[in-house]
N, C-alpha and C. Protein backbone atom coordinates (compact mmCIF):
# COMPACT_ATOMS: atom_id res chain seq x y z
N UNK A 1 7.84 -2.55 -12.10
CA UNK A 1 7.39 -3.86 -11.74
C UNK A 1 6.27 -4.32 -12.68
N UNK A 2 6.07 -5.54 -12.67
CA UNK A 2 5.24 -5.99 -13.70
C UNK A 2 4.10 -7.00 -12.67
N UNK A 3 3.01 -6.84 -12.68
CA UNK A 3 1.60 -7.70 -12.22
C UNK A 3 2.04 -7.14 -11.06
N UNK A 4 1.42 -8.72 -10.23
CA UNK A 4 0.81 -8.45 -8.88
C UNK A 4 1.99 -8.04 -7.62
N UNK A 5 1.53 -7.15 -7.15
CA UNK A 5 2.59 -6.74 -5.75
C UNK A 5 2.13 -7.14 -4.56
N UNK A 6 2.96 -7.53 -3.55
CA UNK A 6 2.38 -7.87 -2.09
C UNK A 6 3.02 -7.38 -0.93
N UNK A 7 2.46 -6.67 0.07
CA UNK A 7 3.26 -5.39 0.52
C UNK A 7 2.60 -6.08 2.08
N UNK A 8 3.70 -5.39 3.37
CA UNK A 8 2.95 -5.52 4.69
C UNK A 8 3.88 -4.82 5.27
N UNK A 9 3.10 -4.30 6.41
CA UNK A 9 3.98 -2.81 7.10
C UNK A 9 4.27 -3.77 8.64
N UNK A 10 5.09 -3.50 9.45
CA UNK A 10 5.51 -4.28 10.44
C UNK A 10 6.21 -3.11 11.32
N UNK A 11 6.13 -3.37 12.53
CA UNK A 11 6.50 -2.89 13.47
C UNK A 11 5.54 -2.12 14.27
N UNK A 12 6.08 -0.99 15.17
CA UNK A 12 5.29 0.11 15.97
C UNK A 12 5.00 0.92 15.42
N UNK A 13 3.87 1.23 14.71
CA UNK A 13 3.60 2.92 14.18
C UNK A 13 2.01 2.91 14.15
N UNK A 14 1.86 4.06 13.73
CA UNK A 14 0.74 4.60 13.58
C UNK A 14 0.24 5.13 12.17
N UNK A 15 -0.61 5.00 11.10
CA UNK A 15 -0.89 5.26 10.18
C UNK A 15 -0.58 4.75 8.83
N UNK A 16 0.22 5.34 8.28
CA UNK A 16 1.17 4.70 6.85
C UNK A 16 0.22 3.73 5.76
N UNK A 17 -1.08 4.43 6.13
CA UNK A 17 -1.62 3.17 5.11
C UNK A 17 -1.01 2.98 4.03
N UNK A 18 -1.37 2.64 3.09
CA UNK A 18 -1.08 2.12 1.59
C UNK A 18 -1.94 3.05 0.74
N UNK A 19 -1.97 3.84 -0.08
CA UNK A 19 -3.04 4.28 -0.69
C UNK A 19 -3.09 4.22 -2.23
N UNK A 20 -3.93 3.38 -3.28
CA UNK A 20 -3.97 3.35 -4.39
C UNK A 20 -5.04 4.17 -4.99
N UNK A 21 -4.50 4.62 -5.95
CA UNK A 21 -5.53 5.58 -6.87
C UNK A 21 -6.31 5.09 -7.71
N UNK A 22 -7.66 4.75 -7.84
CA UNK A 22 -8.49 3.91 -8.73
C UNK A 22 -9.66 4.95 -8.56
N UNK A 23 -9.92 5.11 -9.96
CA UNK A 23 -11.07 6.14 -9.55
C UNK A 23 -12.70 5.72 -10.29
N UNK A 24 -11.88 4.17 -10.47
CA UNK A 24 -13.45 3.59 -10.42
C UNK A 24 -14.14 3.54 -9.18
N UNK A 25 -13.14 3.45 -7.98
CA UNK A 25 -13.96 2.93 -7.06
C UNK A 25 -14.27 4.34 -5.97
N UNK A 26 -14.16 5.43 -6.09
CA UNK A 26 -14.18 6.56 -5.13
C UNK A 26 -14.22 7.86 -6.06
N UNK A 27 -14.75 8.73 -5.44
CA UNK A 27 -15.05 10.04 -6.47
C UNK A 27 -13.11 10.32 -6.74
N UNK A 28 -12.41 10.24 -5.40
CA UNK A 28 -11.29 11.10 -5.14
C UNK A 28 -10.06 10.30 -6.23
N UNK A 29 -10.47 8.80 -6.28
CA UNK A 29 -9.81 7.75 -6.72
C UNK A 29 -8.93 7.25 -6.05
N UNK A 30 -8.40 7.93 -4.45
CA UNK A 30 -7.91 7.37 -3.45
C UNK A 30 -8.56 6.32 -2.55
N UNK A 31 -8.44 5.11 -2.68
CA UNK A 31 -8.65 4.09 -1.46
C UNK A 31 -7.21 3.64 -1.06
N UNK A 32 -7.50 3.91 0.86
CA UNK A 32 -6.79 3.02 1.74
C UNK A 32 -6.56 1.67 1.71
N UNK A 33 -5.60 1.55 2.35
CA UNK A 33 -5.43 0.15 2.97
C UNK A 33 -4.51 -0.13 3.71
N UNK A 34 -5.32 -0.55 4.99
CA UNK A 34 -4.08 -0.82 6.31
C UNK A 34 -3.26 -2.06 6.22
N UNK A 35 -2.00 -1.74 6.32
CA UNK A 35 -1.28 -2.66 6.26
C UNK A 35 -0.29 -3.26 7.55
N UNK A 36 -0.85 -2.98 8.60
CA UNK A 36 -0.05 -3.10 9.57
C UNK A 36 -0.77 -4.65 9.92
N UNK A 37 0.92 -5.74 9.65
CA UNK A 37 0.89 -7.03 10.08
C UNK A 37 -0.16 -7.50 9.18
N UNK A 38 -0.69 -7.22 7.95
CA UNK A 38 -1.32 -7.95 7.02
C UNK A 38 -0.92 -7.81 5.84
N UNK A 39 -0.87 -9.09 4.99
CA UNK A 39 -0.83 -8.69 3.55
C UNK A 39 -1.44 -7.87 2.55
N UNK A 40 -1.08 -6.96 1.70
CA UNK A 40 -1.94 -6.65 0.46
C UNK A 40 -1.26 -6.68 -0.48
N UNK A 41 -2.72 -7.14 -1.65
CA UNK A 41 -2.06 -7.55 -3.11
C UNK A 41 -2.86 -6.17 -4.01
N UNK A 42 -1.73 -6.29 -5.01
CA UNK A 42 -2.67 -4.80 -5.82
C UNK A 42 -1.07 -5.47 -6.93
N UNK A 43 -2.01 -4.59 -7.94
CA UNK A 43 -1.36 -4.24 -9.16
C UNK A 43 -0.42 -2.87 -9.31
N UNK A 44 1.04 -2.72 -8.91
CA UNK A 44 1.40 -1.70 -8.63
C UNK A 44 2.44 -1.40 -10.31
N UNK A 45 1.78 -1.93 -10.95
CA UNK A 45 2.45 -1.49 -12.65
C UNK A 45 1.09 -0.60 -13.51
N UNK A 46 -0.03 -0.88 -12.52
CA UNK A 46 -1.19 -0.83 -13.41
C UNK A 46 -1.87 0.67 -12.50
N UNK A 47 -1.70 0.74 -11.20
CA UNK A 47 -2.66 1.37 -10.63
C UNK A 47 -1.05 2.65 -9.81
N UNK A 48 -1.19 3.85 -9.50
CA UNK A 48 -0.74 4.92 -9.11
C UNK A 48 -0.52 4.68 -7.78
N UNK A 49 0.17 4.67 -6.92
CA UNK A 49 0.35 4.55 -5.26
C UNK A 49 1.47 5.16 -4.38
N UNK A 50 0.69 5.10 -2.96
CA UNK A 50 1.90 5.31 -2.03
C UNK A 50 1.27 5.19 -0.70
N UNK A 51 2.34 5.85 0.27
CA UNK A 51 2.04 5.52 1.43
C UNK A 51 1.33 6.53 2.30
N UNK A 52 0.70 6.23 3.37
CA UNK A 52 0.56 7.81 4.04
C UNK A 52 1.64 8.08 4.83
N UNK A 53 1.43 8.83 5.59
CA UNK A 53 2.55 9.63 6.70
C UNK A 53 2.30 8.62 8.15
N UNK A 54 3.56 8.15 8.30
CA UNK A 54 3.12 7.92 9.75
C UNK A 54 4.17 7.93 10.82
N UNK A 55 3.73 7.41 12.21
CA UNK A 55 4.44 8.09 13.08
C UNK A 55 4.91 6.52 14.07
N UNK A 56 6.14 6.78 14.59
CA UNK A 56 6.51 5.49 15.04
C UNK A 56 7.81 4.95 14.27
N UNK A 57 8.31 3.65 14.50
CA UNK A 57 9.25 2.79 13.61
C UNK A 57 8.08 1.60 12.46
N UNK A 58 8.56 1.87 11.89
CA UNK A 58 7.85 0.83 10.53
C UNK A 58 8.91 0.43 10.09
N UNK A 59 9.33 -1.25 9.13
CA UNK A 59 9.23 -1.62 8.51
C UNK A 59 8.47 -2.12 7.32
N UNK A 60 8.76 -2.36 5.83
CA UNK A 60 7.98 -2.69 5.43
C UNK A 60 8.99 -3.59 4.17
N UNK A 61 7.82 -4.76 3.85
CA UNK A 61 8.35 -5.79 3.08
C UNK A 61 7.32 -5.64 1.65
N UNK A 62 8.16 -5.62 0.59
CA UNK A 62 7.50 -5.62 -0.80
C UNK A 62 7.81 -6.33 -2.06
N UNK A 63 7.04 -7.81 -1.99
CA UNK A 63 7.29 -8.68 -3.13
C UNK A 63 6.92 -8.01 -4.47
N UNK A 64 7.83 -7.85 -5.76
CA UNK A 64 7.02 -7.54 -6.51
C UNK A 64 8.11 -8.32 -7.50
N UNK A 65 7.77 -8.41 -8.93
CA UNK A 65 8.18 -9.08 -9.80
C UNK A 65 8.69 -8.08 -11.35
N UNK A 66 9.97 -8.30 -11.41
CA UNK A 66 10.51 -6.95 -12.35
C UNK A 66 10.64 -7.86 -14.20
């Protein structure tokens, strides 16, 4: 994918954040981000990612541009 991505997790669950690797901003270079029923935008050509583990039914929707 190329630039900006926009991601949101939907349904019943528990956890599944989003997690991008930037290690400007954290010793570990892992920061969260909850995505349940909200948008997030990130650079997913530029920055390392994934999801956590979670528990429940999820959907999830992911605009990105190829």
């Amino acid at each position: 994918n190329v630039g900006i991505s926009y991601i949101v997790g939907l349904g019943d669950y528990t956890g599944g954040e989003l997690i991008i690797y930037d290690n400007a901003k954290t010793p570990t270079g892992a920061v969260r981000h909850n995505l349940k029923n909200k948008f997030h935008s990130f650079n997913g050509s530029q920055y390392l990612h994934e999801v956590a583990p979670f528990k429940g039914e999820r959907y999830t929707l992911v605009f990105f541009k190829i």
